[in-house]
PDB file of N, CA and C in Angstrom:
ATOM      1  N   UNK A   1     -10.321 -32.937   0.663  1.00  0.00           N
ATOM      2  CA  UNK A   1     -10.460 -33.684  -0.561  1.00  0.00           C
ATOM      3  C   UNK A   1      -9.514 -33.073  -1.587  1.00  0.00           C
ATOM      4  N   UNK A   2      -8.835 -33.753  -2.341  1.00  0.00           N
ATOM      5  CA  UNK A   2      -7.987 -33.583  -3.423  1.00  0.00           C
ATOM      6  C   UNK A   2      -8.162 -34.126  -4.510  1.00  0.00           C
ATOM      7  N   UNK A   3      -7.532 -33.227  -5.624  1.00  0.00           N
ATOM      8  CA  UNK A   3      -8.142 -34.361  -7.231  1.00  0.00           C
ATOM      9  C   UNK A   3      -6.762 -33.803  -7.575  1.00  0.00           C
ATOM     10  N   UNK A   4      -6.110 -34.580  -8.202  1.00  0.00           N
ATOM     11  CA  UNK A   4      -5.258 -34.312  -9.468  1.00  0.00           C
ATOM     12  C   UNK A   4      -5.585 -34.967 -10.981  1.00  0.00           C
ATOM     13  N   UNK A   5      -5.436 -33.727 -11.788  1.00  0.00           N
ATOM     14  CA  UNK A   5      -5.541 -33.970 -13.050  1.00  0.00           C
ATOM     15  C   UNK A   5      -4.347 -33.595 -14.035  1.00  0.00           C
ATOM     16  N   UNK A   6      -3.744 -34.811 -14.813  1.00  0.00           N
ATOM     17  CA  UNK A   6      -2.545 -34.390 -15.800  1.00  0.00           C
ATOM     18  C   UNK A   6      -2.527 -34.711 -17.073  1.00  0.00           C
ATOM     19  N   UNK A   7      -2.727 -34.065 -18.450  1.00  0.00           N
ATOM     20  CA  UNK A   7      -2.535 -34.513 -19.402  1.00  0.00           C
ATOM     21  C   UNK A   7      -1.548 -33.542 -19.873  1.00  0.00           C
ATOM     22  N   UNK A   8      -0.747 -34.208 -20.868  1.00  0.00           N
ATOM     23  CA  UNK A   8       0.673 -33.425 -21.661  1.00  0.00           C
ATOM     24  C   UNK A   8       1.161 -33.021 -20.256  1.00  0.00           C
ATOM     25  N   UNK A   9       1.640 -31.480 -21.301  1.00  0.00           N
ATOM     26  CA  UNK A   9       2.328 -30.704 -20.546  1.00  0.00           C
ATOM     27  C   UNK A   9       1.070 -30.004 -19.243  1.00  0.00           C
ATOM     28  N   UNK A  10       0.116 -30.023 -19.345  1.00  0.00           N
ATOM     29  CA  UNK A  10      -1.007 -28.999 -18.656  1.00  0.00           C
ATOM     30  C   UNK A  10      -1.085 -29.934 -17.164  1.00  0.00           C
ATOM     31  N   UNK A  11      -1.059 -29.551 -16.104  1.00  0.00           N
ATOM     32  CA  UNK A  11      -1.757 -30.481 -15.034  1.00  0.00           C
ATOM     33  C   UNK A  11      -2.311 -29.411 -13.968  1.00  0.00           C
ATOM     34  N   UNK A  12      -3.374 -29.569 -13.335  1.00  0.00           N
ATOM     35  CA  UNK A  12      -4.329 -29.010 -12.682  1.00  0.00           C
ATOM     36  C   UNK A  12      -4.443 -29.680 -11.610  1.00  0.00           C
ATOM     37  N   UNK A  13      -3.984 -28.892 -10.363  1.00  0.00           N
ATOM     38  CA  UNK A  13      -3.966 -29.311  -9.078  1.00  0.00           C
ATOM     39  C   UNK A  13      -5.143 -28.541  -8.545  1.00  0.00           C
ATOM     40  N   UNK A  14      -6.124 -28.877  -7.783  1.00  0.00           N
ATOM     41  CA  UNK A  14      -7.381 -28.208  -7.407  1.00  0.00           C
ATOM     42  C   UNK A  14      -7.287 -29.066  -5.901  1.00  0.00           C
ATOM     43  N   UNK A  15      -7.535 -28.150  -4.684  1.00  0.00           N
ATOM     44  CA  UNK A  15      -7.243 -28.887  -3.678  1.00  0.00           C
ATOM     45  C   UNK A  15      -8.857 -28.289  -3.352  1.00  0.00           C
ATOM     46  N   UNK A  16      -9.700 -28.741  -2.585  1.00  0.00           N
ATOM     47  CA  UNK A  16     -10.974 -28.116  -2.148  1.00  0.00           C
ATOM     48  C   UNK A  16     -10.606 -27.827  -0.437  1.00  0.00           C
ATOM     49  N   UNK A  17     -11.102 -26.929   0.135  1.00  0.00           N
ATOM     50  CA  UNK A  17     -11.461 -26.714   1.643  1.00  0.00           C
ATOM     51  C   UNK A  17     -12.701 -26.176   1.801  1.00  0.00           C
ATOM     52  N   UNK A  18     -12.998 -25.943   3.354  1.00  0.00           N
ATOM     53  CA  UNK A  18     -14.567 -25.528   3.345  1.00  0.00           C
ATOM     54  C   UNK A  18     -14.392 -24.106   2.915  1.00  0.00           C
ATOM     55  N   UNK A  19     -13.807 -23.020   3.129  1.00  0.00           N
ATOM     56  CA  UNK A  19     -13.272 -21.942   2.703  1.00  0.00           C
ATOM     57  C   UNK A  19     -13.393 -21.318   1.378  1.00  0.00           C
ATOM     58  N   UNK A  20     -12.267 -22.151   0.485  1.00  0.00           N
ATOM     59  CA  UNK A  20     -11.432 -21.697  -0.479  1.00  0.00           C
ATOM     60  C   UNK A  20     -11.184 -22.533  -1.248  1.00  0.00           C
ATOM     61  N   UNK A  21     -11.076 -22.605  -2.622  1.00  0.00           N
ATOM     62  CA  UNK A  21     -10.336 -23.316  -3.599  1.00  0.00           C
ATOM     63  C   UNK A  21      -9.302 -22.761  -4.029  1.00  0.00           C
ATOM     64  N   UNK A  22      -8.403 -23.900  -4.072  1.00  0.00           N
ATOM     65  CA  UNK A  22      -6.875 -22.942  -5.048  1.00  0.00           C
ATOM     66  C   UNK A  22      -7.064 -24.145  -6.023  1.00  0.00           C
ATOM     67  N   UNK A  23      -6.613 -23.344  -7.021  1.00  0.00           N
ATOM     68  CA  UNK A  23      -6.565 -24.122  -8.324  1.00  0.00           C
ATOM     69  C   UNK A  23      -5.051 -23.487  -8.916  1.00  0.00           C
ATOM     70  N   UNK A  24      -4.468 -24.752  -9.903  1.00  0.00           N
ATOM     71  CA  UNK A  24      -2.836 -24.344 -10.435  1.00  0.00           C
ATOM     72  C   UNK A  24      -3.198 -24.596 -11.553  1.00  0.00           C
ATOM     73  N   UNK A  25      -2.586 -24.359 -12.219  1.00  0.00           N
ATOM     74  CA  UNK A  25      -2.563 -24.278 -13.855  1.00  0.00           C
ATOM     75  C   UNK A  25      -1.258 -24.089 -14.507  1.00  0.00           C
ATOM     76  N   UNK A  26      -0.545 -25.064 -14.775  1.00  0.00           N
ATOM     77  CA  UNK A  26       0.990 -25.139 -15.382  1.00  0.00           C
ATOM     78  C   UNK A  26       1.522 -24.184 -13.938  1.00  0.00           C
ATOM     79  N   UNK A  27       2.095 -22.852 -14.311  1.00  0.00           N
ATOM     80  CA  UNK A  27       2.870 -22.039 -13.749  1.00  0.00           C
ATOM     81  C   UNK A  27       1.542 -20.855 -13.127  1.00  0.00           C
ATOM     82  N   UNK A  28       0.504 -20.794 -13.307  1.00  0.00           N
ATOM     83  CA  UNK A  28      -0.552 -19.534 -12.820  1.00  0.00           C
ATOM     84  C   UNK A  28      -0.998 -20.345 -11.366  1.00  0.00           C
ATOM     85  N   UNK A  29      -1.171 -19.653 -10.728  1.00  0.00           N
ATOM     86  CA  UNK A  29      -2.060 -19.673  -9.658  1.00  0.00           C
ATOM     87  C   UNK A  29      -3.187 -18.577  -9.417  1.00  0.00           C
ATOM     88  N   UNK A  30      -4.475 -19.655  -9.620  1.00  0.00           N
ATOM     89  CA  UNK A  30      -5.100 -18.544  -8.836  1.00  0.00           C
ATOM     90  C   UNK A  30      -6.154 -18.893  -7.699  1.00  0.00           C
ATOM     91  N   UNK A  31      -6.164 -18.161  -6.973  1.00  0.00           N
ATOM     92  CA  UNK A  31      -7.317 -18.410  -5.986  1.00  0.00           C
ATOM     93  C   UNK A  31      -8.502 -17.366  -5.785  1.00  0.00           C
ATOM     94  N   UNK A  32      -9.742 -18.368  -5.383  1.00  0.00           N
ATOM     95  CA  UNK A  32     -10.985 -18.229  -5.509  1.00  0.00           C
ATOM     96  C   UNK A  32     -11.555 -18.537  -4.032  1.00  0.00           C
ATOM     97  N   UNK A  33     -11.938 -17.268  -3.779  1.00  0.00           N
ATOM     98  CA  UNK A  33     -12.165 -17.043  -1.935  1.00  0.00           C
ATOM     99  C   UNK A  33     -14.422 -17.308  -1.715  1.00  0.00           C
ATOM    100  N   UNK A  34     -14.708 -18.128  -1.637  1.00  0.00           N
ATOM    101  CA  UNK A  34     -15.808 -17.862  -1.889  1.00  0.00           C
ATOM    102  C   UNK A  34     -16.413 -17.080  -0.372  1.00  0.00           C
ATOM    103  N   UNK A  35     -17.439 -16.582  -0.462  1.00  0.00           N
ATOM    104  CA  UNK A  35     -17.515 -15.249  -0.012  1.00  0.00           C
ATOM    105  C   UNK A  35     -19.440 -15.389   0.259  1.00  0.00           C
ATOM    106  N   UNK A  36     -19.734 -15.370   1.673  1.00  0.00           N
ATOM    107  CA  UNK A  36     -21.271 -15.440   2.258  1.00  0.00           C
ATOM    108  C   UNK A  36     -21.596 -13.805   1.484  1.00  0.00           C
ATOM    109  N   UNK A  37     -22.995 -14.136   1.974  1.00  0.00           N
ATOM    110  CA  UNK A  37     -23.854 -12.842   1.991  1.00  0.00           C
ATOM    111  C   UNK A  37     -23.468 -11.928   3.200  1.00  0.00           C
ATOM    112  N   UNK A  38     -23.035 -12.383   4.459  1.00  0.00           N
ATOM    113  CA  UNK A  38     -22.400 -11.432   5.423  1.00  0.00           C
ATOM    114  C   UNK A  38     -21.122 -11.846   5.895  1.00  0.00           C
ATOM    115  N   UNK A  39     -20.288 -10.881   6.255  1.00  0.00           N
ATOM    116  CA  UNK A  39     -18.545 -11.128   6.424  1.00  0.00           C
ATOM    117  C   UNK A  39     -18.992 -12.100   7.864  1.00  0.00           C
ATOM    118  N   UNK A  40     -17.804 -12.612   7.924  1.00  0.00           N
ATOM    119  CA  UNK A  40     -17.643 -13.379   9.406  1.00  0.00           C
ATOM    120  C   UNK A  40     -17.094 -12.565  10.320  1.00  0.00           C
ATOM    121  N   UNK A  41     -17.797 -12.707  11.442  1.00  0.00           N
ATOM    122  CA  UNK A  41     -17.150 -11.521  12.450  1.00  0.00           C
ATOM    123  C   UNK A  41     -16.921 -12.420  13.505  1.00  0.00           C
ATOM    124  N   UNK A  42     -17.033 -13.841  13.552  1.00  0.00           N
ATOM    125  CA  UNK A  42     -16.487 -14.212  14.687  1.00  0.00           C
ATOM    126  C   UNK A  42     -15.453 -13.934  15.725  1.00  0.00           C
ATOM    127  N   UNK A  43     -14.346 -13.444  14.658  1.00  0.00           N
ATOM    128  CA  UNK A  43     -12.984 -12.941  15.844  1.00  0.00           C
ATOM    129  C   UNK A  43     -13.679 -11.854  16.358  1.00  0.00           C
ATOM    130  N   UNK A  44     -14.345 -10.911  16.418  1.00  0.00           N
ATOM    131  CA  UNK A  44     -14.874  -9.969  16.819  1.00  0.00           C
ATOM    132  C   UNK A  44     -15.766 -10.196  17.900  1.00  0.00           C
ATOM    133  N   UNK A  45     -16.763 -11.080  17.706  1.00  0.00           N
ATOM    134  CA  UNK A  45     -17.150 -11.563  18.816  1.00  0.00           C
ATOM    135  C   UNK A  45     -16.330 -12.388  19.946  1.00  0.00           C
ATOM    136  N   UNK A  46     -15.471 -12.826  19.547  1.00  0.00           N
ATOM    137  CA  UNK A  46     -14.654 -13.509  20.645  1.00  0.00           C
ATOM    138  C   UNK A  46     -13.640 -12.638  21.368  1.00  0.00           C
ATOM    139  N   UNK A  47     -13.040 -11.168  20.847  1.00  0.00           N
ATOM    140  CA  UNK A  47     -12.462 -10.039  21.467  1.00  0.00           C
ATOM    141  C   UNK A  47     -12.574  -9.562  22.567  1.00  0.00           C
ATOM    142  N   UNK A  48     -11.600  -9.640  22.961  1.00  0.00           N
ATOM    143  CA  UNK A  48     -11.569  -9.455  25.058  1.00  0.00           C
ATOM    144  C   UNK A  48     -10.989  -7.872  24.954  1.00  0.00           C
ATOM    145  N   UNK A  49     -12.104  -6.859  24.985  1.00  0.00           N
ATOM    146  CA  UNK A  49     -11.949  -5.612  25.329  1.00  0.00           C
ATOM    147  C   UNK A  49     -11.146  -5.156  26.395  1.00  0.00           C
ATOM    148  N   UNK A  50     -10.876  -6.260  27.886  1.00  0.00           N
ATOM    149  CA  UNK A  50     -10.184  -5.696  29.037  1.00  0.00           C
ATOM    150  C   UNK A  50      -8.305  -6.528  28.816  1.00  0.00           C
ATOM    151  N   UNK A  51      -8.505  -6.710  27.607  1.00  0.00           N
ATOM    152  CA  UNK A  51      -6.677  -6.523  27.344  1.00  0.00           C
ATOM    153  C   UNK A  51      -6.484  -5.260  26.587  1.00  0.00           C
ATOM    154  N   UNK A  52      -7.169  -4.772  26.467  1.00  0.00           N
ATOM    155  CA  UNK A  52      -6.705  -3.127  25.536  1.00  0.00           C
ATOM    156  C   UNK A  52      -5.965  -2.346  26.598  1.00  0.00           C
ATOM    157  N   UNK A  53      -4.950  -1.757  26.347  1.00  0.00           N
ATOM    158  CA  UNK A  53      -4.649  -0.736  27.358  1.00  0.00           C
ATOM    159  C   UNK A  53      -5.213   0.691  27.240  1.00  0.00           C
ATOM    160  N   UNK A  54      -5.071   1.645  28.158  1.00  0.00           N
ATOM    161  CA  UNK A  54      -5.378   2.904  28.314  1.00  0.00           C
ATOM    162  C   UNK A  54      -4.588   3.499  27.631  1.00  0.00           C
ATOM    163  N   UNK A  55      -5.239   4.786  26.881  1.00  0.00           N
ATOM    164  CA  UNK A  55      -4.045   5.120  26.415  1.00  0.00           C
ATOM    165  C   UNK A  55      -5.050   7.258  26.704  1.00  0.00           C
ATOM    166  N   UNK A  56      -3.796   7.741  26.519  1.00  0.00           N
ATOM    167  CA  UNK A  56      -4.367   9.508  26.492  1.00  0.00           C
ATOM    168  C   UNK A  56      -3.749   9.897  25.175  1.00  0.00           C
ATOM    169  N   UNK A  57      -4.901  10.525  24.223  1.00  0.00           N
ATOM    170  CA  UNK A  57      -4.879  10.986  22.856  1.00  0.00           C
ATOM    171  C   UNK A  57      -4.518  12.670  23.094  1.00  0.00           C
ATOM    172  N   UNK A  58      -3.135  12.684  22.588  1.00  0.00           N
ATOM    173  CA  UNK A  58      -3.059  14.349  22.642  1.00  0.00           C
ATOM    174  C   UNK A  58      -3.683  14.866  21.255  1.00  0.00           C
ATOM    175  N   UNK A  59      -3.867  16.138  20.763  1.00  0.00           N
ATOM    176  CA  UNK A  59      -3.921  16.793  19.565  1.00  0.00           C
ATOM    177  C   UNK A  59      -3.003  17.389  19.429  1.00  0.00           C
ATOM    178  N   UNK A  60      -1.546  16.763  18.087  1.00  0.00           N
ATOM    179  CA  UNK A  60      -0.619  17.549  18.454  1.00  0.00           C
ATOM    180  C   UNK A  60      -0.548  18.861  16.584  1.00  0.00           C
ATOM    181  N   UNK A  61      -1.096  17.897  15.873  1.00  0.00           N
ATOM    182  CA  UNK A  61      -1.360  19.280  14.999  1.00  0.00           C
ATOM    183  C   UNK A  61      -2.676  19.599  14.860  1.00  0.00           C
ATOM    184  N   UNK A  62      -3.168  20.769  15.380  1.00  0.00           N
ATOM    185  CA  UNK A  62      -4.571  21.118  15.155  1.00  0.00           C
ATOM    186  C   UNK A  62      -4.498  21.977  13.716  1.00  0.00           C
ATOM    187  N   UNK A  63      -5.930  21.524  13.317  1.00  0.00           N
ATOM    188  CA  UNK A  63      -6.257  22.598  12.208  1.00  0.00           C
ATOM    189  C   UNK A  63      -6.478  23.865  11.944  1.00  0.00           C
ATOM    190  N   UNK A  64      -6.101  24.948  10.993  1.00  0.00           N
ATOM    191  CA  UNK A  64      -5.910  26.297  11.312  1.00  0.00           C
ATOM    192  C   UNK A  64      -7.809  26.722  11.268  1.00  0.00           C
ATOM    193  N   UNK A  65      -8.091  27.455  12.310  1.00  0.00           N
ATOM    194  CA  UNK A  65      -9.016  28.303  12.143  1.00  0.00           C
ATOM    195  C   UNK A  65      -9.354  28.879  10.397  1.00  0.00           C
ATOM    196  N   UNK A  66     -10.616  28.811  10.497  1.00  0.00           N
ATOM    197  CA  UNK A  66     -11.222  29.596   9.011  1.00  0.00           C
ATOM    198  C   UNK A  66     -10.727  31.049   9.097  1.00  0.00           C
ATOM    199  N   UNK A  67     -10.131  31.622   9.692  1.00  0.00           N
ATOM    200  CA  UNK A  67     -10.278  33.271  10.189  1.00  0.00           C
ATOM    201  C   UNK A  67      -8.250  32.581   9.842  1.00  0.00           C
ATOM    202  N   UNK A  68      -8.104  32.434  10.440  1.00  0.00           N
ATOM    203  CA  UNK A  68      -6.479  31.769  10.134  1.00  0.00           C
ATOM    204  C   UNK A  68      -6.084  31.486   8.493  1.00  0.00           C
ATOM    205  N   UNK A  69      -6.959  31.120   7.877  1.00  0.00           N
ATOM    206  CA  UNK A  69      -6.847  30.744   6.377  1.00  0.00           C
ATOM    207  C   UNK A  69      -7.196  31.771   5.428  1.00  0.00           C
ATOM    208  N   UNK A  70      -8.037  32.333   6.225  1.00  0.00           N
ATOM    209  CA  UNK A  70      -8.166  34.068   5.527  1.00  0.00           C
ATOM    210  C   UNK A  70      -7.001  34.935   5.447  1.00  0.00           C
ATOM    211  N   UNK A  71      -6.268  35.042   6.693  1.00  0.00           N
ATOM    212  CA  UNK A  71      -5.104  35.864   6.557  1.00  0.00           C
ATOM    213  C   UNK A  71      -4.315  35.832   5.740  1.00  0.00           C
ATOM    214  N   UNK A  72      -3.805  33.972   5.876  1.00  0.00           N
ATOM    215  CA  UNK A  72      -3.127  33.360   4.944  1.00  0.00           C
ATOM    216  C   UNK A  72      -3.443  33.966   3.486  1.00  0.00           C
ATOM    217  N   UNK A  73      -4.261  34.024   2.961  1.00  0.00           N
ATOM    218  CA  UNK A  73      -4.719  33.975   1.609  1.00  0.00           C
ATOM    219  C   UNK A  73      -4.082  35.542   1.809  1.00  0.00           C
ATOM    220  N   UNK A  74      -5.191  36.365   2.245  1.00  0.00           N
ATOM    221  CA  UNK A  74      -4.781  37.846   2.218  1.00  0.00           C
ATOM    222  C   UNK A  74      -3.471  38.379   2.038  1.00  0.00           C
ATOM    223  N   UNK A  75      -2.242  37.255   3.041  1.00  0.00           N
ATOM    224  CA  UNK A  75      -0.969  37.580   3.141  1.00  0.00           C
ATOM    225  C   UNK A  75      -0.203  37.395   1.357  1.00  0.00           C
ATOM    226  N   UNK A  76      -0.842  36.183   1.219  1.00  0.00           N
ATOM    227  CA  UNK A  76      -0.091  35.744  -0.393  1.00  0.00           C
ATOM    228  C   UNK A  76      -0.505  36.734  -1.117  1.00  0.00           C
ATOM    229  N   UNK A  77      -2.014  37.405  -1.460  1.00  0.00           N
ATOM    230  CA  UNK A  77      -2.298  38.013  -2.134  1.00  0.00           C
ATOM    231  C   UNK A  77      -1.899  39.477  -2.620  1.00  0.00           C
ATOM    232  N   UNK A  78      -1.185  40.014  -1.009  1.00  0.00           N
ATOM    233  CA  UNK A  78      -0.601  41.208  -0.995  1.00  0.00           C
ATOM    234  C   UNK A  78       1.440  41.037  -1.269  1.00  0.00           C
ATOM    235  N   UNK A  79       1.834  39.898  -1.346  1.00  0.00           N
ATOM    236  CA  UNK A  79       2.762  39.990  -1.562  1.00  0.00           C
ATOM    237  C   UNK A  79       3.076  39.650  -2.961  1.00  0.00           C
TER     238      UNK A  79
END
């Protein structure tokens, strides 16, 4: 469904969907997302887990030990 409205210079294009309204205003646009009480997760439910590939997670920077951060400190402190 569509409405156009024009007087003067001002005209207001408002297009409706089940979704979303966009509304124009001379040169502004803005849009207005209306929004349930819970997100849609449909794509989520429809997600085919056996196209994921395998993959192996290395750890390639590990974090320094607490005993490691002590030195550190100790080292700055004495120099």
């Amino acid at each position: 469904m569509t409405h156009w409205y024009c007087k003067g210079s001002i005209s207001l294009a408002l297009k409706l969907t089940e979704d979303r309204a966009v509304g124009l205003i001379g040169g502004a646009v803005s849009l207005i997302v209306k929004m349930g009480d819970r997100p849609d997760l449909s794509e989520v439910e429809r997600f085919d887990k056996s196209k994921l590939k395998k993959t192996i997670t290395e750890v390639k920077n590990t974090l320094p030990s607490k005993e490691t951060i002590e030195q550190e400190k100790e080292f700055v402190k004495r120099s």
